[in-house]
PDB file of N, CA and C in Angstrom:
ATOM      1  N   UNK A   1     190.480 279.051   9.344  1.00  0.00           N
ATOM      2  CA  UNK A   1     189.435 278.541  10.205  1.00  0.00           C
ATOM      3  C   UNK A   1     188.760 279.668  10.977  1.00  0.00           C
ATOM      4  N   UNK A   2     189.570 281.045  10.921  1.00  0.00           N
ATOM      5  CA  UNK A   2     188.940 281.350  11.566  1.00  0.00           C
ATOM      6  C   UNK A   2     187.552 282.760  11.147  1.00  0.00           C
ATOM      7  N   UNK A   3     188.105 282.752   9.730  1.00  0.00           N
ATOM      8  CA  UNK A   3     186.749 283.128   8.867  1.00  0.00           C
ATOM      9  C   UNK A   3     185.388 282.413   8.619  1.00  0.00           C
ATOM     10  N   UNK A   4     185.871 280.804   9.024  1.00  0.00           N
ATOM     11  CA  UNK A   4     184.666 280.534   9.040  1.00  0.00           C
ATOM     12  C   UNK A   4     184.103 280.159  10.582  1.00  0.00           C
ATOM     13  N   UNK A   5     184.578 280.833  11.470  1.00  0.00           N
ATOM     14  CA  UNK A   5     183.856 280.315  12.726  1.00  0.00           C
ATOM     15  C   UNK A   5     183.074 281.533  12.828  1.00  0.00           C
ATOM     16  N   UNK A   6     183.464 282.716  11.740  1.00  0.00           N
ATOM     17  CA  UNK A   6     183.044 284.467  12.139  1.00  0.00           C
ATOM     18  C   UNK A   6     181.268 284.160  12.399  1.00  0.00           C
ATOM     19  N   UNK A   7     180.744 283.661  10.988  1.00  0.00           N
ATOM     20  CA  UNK A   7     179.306 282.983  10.985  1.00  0.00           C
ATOM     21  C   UNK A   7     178.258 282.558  12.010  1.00  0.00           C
ATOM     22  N   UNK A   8     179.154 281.752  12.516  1.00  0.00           N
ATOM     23  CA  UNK A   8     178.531 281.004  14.078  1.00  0.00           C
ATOM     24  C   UNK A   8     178.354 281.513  14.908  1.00  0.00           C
ATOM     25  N   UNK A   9     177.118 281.173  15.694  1.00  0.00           N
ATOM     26  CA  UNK A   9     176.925 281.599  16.961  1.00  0.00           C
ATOM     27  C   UNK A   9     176.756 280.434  18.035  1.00  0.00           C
ATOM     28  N   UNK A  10     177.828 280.821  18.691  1.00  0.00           N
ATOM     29  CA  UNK A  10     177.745 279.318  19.753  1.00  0.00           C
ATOM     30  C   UNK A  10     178.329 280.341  21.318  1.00  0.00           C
ATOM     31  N   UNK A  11     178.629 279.482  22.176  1.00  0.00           N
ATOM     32  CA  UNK A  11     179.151 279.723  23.376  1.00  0.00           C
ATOM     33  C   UNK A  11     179.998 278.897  23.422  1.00  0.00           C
ATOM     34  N   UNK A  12     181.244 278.924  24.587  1.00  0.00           N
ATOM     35  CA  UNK A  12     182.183 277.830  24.416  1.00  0.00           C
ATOM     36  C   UNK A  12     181.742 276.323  24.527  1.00  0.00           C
ATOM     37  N   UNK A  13     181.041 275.982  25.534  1.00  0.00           N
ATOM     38  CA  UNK A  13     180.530 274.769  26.032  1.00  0.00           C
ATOM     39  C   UNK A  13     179.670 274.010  24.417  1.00  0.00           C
ATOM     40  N   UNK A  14     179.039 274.923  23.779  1.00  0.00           N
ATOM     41  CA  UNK A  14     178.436 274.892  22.907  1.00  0.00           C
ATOM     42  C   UNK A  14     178.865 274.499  21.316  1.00  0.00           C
ATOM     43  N   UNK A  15     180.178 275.027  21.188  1.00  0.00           N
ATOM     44  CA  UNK A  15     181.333 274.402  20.163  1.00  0.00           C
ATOM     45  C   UNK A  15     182.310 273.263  20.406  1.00  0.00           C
ATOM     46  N   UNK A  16     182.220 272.627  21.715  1.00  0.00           N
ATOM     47  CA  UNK A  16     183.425 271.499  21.689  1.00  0.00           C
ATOM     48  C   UNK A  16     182.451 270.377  21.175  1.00  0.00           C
ATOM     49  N   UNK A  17     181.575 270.099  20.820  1.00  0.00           N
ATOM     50  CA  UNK A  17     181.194 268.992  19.980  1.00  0.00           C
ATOM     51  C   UNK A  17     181.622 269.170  18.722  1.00  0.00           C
ATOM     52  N   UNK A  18     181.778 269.958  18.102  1.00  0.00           N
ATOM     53  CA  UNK A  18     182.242 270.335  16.501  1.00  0.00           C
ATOM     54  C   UNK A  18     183.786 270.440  16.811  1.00  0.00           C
ATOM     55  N   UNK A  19     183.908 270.790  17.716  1.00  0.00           N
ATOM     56  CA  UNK A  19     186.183 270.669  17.793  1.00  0.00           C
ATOM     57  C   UNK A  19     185.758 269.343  18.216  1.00  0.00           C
ATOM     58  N   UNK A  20     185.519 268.505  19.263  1.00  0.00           N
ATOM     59  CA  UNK A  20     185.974 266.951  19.086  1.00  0.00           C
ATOM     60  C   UNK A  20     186.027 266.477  18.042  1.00  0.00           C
ATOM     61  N   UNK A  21     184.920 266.804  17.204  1.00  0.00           N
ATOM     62  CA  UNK A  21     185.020 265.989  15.030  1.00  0.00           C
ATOM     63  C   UNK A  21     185.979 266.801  14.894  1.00  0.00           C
ATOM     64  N   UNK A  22     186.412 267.758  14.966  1.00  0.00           N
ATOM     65  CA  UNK A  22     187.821 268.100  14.048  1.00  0.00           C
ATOM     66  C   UNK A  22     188.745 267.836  14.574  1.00  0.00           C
ATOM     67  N   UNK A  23     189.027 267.441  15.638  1.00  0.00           N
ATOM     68  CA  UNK A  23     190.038 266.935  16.248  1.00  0.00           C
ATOM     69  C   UNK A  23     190.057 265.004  16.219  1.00  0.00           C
ATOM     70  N   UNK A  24     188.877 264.869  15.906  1.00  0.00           N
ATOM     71  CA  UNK A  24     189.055 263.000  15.775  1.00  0.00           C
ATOM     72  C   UNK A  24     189.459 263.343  14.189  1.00  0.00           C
ATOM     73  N   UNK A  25     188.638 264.132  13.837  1.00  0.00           N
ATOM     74  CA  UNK A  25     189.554 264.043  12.285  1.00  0.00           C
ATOM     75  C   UNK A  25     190.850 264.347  12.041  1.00  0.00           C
ATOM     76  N   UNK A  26     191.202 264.691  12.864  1.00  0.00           N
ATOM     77  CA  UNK A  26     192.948 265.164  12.289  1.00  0.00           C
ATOM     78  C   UNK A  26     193.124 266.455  12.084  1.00  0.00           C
ATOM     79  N   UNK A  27     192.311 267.872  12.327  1.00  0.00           N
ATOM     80  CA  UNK A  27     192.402 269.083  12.018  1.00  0.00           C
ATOM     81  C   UNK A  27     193.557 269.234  13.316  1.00  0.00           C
ATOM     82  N   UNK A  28     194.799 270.364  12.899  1.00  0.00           N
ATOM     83  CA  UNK A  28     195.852 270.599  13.464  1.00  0.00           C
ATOM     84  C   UNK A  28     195.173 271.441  15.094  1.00  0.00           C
ATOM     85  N   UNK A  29     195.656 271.174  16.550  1.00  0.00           N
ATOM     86  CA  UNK A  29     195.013 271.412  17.452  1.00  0.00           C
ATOM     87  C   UNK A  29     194.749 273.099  17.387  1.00  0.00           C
ATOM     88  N   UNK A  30     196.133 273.693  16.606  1.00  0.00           N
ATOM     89  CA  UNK A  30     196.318 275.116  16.727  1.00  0.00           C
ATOM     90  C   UNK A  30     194.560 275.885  15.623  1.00  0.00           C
ATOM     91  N   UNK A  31     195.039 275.135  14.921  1.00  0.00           N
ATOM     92  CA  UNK A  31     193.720 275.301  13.805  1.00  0.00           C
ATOM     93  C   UNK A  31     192.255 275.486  14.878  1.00  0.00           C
ATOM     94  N   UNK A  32     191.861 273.861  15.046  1.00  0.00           N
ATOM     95  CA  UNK A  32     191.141 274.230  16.401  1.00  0.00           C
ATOM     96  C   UNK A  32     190.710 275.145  17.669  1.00  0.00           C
ATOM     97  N   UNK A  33     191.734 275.291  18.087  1.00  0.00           N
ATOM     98  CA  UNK A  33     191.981 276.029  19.026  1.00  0.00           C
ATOM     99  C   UNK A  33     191.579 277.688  18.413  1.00  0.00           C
ATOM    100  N   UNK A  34     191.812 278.207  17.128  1.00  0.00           N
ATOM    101  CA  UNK A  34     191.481 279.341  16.939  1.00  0.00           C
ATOM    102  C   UNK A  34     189.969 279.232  15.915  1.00  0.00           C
ATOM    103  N   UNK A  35     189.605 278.286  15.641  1.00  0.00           N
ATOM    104  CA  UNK A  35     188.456 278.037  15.341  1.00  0.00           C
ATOM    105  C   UNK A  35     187.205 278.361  16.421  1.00  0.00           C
ATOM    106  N   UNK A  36     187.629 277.414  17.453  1.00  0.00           N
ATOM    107  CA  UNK A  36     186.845 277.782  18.901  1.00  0.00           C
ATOM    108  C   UNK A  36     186.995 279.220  19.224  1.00  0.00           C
ATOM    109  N   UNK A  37     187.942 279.987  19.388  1.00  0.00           N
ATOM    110  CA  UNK A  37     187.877 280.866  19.404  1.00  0.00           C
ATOM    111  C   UNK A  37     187.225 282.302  19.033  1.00  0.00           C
ATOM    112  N   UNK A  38     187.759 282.071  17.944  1.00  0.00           N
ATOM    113  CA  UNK A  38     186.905 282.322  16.491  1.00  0.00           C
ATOM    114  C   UNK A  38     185.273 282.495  16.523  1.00  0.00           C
ATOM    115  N   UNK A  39     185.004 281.583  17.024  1.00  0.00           N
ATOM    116  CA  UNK A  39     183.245 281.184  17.406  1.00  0.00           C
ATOM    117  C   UNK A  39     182.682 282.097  18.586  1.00  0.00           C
ATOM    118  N   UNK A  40     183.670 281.954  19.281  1.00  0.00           N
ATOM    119  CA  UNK A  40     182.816 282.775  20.729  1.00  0.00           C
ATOM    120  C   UNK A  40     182.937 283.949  21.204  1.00  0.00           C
ATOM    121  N   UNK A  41     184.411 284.465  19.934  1.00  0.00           N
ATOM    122  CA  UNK A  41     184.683 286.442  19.759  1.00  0.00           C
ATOM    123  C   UNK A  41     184.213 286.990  19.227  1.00  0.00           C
ATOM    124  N   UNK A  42     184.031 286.195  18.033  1.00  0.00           N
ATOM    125  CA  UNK A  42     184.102 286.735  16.831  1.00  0.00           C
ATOM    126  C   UNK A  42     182.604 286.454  15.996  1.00  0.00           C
ATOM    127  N   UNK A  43     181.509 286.795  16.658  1.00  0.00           N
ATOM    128  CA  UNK A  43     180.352 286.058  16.227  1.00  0.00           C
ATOM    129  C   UNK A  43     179.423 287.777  15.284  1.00  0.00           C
ATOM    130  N   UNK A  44     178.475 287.248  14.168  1.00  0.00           N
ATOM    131  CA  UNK A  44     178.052 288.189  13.815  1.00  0.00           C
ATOM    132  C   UNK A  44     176.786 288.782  15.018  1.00  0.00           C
ATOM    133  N   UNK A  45     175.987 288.300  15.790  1.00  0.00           N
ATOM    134  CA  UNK A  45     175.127 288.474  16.829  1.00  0.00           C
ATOM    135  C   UNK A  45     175.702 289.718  17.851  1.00  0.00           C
ATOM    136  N   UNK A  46     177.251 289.060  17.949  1.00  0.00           N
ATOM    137  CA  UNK A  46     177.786 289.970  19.296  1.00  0.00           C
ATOM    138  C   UNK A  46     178.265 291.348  18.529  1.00  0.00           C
ATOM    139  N   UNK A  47     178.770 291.170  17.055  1.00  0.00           N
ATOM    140  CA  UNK A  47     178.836 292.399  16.519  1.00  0.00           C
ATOM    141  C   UNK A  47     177.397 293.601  16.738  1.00  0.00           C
ATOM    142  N   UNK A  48     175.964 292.902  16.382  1.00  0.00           N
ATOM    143  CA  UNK A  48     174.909 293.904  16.789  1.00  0.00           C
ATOM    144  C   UNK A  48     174.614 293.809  17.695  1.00  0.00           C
ATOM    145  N   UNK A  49     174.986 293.066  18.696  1.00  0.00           N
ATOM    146  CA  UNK A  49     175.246 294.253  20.522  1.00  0.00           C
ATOM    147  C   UNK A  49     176.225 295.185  20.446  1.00  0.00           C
ATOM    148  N   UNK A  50     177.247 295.237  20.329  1.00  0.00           N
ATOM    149  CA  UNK A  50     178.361 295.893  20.003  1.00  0.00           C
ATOM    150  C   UNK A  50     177.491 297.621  19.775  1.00  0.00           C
ATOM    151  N   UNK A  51     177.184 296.968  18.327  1.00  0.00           N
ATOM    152  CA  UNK A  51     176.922 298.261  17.556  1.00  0.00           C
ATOM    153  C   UNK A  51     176.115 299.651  18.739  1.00  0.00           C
ATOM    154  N   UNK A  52     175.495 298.720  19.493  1.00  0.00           N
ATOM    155  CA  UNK A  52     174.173 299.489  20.471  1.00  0.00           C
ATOM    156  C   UNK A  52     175.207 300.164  21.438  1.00  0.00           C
ATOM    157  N   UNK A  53     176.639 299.758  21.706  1.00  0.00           N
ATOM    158  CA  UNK A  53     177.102 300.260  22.809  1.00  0.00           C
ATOM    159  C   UNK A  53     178.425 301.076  21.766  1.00  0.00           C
ATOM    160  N   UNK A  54     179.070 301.038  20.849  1.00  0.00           N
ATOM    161  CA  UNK A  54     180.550 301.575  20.054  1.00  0.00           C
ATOM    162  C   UNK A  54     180.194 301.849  18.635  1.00  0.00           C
ATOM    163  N   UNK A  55     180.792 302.471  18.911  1.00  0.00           N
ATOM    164  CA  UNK A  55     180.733 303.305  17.301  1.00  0.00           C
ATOM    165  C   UNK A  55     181.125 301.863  15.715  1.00  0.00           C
ATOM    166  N   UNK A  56     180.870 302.272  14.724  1.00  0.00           N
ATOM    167  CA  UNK A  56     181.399 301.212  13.695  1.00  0.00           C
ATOM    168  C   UNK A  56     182.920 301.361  13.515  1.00  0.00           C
ATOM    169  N   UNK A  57     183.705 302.368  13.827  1.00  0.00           N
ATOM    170  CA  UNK A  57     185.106 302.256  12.994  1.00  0.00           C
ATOM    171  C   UNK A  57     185.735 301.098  14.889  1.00  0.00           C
ATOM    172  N   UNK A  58     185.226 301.793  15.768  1.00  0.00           N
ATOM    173  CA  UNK A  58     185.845 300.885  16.939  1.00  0.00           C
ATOM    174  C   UNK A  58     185.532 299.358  16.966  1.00  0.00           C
ATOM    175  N   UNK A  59     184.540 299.169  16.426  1.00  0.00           N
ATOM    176  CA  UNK A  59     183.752 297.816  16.502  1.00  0.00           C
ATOM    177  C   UNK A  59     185.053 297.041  15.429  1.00  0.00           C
ATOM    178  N   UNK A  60     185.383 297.825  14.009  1.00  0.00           N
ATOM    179  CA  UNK A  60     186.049 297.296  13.145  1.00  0.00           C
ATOM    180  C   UNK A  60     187.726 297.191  13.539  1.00  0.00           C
ATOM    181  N   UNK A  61     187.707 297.421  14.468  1.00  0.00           N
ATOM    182  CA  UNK A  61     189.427 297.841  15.638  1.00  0.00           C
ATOM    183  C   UNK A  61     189.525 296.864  16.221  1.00  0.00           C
ATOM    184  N   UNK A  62     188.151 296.445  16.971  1.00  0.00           N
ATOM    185  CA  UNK A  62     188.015 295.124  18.035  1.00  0.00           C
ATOM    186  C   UNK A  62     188.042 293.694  16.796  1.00  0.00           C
ATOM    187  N   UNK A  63     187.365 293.743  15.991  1.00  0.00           N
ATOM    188  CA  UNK A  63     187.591 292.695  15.022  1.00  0.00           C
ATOM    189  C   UNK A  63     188.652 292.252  14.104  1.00  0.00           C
ATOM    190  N   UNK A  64     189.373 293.473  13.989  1.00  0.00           N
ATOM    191  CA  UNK A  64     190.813 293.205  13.425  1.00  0.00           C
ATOM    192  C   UNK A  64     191.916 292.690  14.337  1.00  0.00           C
ATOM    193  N   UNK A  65     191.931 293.524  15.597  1.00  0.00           N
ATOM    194  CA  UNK A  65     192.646 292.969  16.576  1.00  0.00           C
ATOM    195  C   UNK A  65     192.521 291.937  16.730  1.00  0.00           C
ATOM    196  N   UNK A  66     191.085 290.916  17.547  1.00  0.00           N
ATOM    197  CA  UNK A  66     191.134 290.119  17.517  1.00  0.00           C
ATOM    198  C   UNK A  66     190.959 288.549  16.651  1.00  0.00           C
ATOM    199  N   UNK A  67     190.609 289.317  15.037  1.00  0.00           N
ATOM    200  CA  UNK A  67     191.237 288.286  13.794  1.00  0.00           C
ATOM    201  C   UNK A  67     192.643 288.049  14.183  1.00  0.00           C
ATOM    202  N   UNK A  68     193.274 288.880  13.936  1.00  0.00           N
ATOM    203  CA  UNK A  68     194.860 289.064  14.141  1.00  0.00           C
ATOM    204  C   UNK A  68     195.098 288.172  14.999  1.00  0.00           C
ATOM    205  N   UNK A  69     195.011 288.473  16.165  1.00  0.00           N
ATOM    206  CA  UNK A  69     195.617 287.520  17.374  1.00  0.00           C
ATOM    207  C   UNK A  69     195.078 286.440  17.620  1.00  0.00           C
ATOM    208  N   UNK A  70     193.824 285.998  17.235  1.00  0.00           N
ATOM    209  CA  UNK A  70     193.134 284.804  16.914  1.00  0.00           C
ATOM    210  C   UNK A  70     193.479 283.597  15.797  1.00  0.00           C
ATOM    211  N   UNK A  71     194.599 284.114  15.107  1.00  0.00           N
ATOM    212  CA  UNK A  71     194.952 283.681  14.111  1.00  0.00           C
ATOM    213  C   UNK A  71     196.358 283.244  14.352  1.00  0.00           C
ATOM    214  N   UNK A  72     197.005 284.784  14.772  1.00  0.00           N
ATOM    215  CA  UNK A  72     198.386 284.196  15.223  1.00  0.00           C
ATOM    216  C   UNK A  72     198.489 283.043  16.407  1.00  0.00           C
ATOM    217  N   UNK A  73     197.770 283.320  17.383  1.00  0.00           N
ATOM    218  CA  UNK A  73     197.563 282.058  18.264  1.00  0.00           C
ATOM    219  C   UNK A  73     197.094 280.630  17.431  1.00  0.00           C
ATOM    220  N   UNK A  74     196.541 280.652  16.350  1.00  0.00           N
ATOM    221  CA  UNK A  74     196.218 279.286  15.880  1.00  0.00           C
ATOM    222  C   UNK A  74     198.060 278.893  15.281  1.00  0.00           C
ATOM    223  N   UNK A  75     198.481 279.724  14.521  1.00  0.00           N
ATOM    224  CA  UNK A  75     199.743 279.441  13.662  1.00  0.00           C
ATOM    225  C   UNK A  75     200.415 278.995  14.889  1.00  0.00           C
ATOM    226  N   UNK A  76     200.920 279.704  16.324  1.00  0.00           N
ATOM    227  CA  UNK A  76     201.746 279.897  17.311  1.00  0.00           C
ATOM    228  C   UNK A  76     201.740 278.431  17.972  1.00  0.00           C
ATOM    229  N   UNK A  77     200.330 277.756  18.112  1.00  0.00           N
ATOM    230  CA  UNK A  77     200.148 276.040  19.005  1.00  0.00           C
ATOM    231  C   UNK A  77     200.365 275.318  18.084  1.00  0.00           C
ATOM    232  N   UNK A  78     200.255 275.990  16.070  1.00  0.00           N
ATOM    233  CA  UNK A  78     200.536 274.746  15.406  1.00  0.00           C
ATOM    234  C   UNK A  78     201.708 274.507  15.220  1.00  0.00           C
ATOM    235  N   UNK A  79     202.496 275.490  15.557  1.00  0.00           N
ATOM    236  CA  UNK A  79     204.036 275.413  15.632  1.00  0.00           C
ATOM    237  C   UNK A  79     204.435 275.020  16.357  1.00  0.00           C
ATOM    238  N   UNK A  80     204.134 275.252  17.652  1.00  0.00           N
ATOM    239  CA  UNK A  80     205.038 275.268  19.042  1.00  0.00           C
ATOM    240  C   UNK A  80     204.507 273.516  19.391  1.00  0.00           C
ATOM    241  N   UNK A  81     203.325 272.965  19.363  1.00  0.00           N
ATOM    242  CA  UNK A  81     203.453 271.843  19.660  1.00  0.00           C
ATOM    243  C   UNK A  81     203.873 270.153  19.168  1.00  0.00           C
ATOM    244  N   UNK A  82     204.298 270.288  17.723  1.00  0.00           N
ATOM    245  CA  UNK A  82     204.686 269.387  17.551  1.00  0.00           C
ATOM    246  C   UNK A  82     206.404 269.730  18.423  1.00  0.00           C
ATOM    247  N   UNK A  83     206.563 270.773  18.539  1.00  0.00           N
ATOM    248  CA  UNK A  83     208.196 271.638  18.934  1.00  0.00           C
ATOM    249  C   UNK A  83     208.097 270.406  20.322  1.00  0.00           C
ATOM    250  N   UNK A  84     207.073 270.769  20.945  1.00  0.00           N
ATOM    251  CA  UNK A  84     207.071 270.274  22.425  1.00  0.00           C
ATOM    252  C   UNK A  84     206.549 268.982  22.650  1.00  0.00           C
ATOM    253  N   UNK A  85     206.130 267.632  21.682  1.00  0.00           N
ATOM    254  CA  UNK A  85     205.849 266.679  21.406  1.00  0.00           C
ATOM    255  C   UNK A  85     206.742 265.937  21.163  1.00  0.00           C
ATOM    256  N   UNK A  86     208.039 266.058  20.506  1.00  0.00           N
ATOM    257  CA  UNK A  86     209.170 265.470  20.268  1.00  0.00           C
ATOM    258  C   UNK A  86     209.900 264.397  20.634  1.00  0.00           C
TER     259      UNK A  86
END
């Protein structure tokens, strides 16, 4: 989910209409949760601001990092909350 939120350009306020449909649909909250995410880090727009202020190999540092941890946080709530639902 969270390759495809890379695409989008939203703000947070601006993506919870598209997480409420995935969440009335049944998409896992963790999924969600890094989807939204996903959307408002990880956008191609904020990459060419970026570019105007950091070099390309740093820009590609900030996007791996936060794939990475954007991801593990989706796996981490889809785990941990059915854990804590019980």
């Amino acid at each position: 989910m969270v390759r495809v939120g890379i695409p989008l350009y939203s703000n947070a306020a601006g993506v919870i209409p598209i997480v409420s449909v995935l969440v009335d649909k049944g998409v896992a909250m963790g999924t969600v949760l890094a989807f939204m995410m996903a959307v408002t880090a990880l956008s191609i727009p904020e990459f060419v601001i970026l570019r105007k202020v950091m070099k390309p190999k740093l820009i590609g540092i900030f996007i791996a990092i936060n794939f990475v941890t954007i991801t593990l946080t989706g796996y981490l709530f889809n785990w941990a909350i059915p854990l804590l639902t019980r």
